[in-house]
N, C-alpha and C. Protein backbone atom coordinates (compact mmCIF):
# COMPACT_ATOMS: atom_id res chain seq x y z
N UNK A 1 -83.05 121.84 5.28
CA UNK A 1 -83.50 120.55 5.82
C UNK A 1 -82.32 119.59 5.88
N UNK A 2 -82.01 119.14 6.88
CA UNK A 2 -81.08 118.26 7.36
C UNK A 2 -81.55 116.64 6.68
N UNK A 3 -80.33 115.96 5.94
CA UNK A 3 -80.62 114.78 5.57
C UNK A 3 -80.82 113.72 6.25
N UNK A 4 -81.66 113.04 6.63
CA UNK A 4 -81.93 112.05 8.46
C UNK A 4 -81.62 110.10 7.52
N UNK A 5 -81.07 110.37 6.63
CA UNK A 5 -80.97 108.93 5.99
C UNK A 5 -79.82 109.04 5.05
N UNK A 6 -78.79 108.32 5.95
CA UNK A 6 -77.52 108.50 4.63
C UNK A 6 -77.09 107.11 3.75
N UNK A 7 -78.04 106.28 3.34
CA UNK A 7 -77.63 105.45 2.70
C UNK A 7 -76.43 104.73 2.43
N UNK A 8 -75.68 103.56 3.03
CA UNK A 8 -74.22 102.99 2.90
C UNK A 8 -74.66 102.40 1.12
N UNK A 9 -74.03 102.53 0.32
CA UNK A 9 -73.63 101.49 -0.64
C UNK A 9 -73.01 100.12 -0.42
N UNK A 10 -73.28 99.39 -0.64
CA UNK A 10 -72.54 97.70 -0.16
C UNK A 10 -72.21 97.24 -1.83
N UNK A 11 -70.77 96.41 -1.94
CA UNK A 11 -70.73 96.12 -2.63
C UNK A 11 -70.59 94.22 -2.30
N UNK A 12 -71.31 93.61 -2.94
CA UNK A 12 -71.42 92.05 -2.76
C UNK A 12 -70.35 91.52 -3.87
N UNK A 13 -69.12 90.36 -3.25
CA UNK A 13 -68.90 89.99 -4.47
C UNK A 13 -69.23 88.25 -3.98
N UNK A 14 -68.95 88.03 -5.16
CA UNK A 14 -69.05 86.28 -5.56
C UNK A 14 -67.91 85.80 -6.20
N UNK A 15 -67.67 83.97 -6.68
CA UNK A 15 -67.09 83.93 -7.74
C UNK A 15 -68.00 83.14 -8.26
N UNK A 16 -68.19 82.15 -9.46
CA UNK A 16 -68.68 81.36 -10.06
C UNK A 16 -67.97 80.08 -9.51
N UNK A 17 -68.40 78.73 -9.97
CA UNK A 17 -68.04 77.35 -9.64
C UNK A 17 -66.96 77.49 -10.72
N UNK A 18 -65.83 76.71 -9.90
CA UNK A 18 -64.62 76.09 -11.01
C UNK A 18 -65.38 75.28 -12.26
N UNK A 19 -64.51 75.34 -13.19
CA UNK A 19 -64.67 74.51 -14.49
C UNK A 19 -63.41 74.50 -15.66
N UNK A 20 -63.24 73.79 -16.01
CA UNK A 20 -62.28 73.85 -17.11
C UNK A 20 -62.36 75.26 -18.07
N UNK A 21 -61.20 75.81 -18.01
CA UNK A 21 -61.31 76.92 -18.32
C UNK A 21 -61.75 77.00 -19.85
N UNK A 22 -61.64 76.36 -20.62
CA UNK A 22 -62.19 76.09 -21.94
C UNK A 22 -63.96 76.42 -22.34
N UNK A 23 -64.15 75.95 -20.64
CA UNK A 23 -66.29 76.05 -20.56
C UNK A 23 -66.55 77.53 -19.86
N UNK A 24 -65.77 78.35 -19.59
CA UNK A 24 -65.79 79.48 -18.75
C UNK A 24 -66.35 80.71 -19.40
N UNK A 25 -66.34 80.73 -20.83
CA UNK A 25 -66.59 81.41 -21.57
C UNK A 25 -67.67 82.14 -21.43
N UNK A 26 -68.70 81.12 -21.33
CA UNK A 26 -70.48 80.91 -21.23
C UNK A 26 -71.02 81.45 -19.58
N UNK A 27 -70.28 81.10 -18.67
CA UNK A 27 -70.68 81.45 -17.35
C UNK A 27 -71.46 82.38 -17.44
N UNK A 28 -72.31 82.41 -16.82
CA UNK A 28 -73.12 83.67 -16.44
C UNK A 28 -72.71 83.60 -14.42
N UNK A 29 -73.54 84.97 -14.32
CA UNK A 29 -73.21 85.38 -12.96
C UNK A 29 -74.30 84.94 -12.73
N UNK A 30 -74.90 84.89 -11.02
CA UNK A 30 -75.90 84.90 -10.59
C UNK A 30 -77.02 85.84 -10.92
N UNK A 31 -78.47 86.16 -10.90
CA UNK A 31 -78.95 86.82 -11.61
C UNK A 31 -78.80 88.18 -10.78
N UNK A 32 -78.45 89.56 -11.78
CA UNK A 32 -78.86 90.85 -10.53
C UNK A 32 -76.82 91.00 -10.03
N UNK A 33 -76.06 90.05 -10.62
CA UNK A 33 -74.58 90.16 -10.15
C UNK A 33 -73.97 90.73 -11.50
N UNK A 34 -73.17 91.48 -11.53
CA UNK A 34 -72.27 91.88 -12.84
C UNK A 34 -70.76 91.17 -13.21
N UNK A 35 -70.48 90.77 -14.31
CA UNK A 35 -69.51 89.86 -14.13
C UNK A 35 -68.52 90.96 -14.44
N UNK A 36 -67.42 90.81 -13.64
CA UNK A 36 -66.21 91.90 -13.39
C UNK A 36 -64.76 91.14 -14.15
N UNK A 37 -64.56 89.91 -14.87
CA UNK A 37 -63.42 89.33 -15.22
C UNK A 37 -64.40 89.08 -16.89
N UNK A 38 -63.22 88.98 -17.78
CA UNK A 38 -63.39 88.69 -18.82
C UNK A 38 -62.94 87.22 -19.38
N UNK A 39 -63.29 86.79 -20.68
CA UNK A 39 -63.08 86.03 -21.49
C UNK A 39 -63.22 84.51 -20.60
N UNK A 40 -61.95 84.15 -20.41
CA UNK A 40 -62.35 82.74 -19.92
C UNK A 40 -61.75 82.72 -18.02
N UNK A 41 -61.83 84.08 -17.63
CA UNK A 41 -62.31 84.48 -16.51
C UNK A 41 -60.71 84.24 -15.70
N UNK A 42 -60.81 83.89 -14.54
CA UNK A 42 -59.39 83.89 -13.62
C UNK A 42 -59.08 82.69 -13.60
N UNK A 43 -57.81 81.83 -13.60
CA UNK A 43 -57.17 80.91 -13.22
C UNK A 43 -56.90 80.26 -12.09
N UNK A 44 -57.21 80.39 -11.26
CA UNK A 44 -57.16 80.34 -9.68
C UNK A 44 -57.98 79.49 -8.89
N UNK A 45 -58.68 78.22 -9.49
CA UNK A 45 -58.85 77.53 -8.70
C UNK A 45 -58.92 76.06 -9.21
N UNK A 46 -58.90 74.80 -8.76
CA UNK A 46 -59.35 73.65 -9.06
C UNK A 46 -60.39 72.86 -9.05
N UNK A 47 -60.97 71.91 -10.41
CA UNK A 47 -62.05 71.54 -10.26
C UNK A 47 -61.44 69.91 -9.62
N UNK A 48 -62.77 68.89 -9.88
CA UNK A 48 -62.73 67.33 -9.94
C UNK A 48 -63.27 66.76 -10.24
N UNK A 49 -62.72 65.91 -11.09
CA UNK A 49 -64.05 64.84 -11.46
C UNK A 49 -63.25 63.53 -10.73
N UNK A 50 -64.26 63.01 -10.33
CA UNK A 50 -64.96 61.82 -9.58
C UNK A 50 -64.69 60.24 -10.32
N UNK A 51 -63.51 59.60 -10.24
CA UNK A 51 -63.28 58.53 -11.37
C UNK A 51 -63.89 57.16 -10.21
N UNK A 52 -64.04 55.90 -10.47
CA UNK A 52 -64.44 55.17 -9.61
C UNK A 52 -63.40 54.81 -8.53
N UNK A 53 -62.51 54.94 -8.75
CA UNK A 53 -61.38 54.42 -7.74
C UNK A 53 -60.95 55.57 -6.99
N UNK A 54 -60.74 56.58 -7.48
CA UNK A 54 -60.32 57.86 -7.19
C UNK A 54 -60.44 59.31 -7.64
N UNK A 55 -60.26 60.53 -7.31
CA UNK A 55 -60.51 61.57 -7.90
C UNK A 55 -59.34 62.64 -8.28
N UNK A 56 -59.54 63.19 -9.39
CA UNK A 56 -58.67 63.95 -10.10
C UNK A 56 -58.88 65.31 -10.26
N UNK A 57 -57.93 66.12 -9.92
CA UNK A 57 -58.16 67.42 -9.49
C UNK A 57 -57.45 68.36 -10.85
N UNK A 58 -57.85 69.29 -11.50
CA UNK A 58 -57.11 70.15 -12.45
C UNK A 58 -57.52 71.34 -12.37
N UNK A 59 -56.38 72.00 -12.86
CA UNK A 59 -56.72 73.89 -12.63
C UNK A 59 -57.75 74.36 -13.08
N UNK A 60 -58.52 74.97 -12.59
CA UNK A 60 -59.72 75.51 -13.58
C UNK A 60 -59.58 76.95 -13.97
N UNK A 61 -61.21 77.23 -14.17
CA UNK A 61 -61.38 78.97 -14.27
C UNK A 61 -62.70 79.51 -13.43
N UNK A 62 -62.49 80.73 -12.84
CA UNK A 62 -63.82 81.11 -12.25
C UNK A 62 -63.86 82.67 -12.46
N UNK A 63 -65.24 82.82 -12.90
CA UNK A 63 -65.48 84.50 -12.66
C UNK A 63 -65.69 85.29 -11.92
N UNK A 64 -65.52 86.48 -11.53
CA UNK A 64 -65.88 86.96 -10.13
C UNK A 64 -67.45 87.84 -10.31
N UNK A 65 -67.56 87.97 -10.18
CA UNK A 65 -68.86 88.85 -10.08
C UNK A 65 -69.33 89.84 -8.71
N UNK A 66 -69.64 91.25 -9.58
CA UNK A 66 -70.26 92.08 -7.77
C UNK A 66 -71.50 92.07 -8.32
N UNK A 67 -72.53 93.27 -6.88
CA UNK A 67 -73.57 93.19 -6.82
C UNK A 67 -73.52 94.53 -5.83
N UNK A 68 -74.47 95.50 -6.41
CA UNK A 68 -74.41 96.74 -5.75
C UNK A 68 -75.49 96.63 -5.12
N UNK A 69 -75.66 97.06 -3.28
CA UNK A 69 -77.66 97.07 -2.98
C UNK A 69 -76.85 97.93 -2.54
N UNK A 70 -78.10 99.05 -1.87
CA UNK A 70 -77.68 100.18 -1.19
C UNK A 70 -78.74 99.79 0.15
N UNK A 71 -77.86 99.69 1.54
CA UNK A 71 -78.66 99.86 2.90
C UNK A 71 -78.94 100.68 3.23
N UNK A 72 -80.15 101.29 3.65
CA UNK A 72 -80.82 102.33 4.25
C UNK A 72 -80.23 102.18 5.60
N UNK A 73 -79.67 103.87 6.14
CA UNK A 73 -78.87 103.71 6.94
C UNK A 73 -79.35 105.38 7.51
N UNK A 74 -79.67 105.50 9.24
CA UNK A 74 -79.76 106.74 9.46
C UNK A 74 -78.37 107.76 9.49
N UNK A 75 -78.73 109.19 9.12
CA UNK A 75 -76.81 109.44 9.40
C UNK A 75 -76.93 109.41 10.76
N UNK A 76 -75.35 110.01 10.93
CA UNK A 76 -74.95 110.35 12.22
C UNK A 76 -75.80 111.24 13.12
N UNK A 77 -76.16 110.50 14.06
CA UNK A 77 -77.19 111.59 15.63
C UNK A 77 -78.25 111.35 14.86
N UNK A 78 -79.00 110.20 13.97
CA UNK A 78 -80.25 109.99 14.16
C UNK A 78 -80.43 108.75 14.33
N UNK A 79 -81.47 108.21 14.71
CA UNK A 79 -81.94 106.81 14.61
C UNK A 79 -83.30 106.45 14.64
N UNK A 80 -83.86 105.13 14.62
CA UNK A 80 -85.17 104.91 14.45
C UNK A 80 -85.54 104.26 13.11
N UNK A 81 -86.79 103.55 12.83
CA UNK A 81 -86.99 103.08 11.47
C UNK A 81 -86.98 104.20 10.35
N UNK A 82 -87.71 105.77 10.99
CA UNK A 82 -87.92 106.67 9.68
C UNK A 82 -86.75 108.00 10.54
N UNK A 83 -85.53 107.30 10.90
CA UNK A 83 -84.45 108.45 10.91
C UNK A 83 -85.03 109.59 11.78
N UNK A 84 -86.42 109.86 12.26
CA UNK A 84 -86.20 111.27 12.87
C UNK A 84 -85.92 111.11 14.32
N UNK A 85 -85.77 109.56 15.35
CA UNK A 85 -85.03 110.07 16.40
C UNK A 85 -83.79 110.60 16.85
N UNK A 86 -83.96 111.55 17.40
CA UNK A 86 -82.21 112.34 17.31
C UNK A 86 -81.53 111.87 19.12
């Protein structure tokens, strides 16, 4: 029996919101996302806080996070919702 559905794997990534890397610790991912960086996560971006006159920008930290779904996908030379048009 010939397989009529070859499933792609997708991998989703994200990062988390900047924050002082000191609060990064605690992050959680979105729910259903796996967090892929450790401890107080990557260095790589800037937050701001908002002063009345003006705003101040400093390095932060963010985590990355993936997310595995798998798309139902017909293989090759079939198509249709249930894969058996050839």
């Amino acid at each position: 029996k010939m397989k009529k559905q070859c499933d792609q794997k997708l991998l989703i990534r994200m990062k988390t919101e900047c924050v002082p890397c000191s609060l990064n610790l605690d992050t959680k991912c979105p729910a259903g996302y796996t967090k892929i960086t450790n401890g107080t996560g990557i260095p790589d971006c800037r937050y701001y806080l908002e002063m009345k006159t003006h705003t101040l920008s400093f390095p932060g930290c963010r985590h990355h996070c993936v997310k595995e779904f798998e798309q139902p996908e017909c293989c090759q030379g079939h198509w249709g919702p249930d894969c058996t048009g050839k």
